[in-house]
Protein backbone atom coordinates (compact mmCIF):
# COMPACT_ATOMS: atom_id res chain seq x y z
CA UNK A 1 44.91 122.05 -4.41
CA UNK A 2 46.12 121.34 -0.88
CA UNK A 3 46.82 125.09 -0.23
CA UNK A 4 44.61 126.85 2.55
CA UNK A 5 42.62 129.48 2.16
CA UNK A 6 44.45 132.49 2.01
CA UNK A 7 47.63 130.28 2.41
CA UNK A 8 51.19 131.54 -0.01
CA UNK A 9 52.48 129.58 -2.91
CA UNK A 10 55.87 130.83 -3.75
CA UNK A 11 58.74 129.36 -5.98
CA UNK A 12 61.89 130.47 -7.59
CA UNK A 13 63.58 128.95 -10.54
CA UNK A 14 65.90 129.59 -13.62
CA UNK A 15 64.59 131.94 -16.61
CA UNK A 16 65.74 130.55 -20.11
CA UNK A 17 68.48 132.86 -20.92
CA UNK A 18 70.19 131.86 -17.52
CA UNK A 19 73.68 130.26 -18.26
CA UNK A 20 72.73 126.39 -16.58
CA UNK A 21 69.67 126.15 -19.20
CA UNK A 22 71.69 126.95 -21.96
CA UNK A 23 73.77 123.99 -21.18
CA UNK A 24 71.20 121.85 -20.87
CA UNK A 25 68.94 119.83 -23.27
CA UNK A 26 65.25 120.41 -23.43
CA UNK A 27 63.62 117.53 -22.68
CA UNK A 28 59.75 118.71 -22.81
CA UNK A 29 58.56 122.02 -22.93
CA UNK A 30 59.85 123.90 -20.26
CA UNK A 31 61.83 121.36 -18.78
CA UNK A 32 65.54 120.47 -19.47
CA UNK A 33 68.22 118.25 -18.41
CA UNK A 34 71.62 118.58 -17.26
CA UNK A 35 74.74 116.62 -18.35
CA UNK A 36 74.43 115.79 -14.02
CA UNK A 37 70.43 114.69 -14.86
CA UNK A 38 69.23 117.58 -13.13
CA UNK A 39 66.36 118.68 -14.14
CA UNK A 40 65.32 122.16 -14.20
CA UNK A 41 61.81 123.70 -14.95
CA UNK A 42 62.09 126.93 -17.14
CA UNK A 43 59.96 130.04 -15.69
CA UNK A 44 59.29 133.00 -17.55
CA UNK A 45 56.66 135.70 -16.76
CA UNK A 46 54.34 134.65 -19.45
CA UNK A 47 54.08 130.82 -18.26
CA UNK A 48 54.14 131.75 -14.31
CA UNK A 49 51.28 134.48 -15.44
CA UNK A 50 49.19 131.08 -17.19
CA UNK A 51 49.87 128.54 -14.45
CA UNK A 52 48.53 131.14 -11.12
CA UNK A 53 45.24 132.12 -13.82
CA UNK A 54 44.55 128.22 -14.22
CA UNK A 55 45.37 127.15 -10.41
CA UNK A 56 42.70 130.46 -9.64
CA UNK A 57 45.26 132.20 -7.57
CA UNK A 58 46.36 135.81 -6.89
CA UNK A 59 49.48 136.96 -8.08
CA UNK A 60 51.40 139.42 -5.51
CA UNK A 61 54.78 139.84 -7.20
CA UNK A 62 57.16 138.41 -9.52
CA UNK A 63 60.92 139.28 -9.24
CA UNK A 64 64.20 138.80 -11.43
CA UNK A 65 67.49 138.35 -9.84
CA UNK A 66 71.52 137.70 -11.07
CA UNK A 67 74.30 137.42 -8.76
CA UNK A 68 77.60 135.58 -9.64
CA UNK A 69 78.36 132.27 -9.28
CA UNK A 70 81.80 130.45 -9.54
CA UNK A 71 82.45 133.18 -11.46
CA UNK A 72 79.34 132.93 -13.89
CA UNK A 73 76.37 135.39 -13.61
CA UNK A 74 73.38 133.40 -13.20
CA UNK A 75 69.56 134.13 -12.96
CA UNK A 76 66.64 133.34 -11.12
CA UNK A 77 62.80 134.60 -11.00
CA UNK A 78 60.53 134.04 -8.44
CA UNK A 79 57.04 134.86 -7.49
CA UNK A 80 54.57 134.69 -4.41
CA UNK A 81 50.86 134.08 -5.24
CA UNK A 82 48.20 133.50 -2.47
CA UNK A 83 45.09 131.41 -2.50
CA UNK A 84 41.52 133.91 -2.26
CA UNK A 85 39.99 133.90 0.65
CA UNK A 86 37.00 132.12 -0.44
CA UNK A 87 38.63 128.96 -2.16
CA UNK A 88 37.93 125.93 -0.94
């Protein structure tokens, strides 16, 4: 991994249950595609949990967020991990 010691990973993206991945078609797991051929990763505690564990990183926080849109409520998690100290 390209990320310095002590260096922040952080990413936000749509939970399953948000109403853009429902439209969508799942394509592999936890990935889908849009009518538009967007595609959208799925994130979910559990899998964002797994991934920072295998990539060896430390997990600072994890939030869940819904705000409207067009109308629509829609969702989002995100989370900020950072790389140990001692990592090369």
């Amino acid at each position: 991994m390209m990320l310095k010691p002590r260096g922040f990973l952080m990413v936000e993206g749509k939970p399953r249950d948000d109403f853009k991945i429902q439209r969508s078609r799942e394509v592999s797991p936890n990935l889908v595609c849009d009518h538009d051929g967007h595609l959208r990763r799925l994130w979910s505690e559990e899998n964002i949990k797994r991934i920072i564990d295998d990539m060896g990183l430390k997990l600072l926080c994890i939030n869940c967020a819904e705000e409207e849109w067009r109308g629509k409520k829609t969702k989002f998690i995100n989370f900020i991990a950072q790389k140990y100290e001692n990592e090369q």
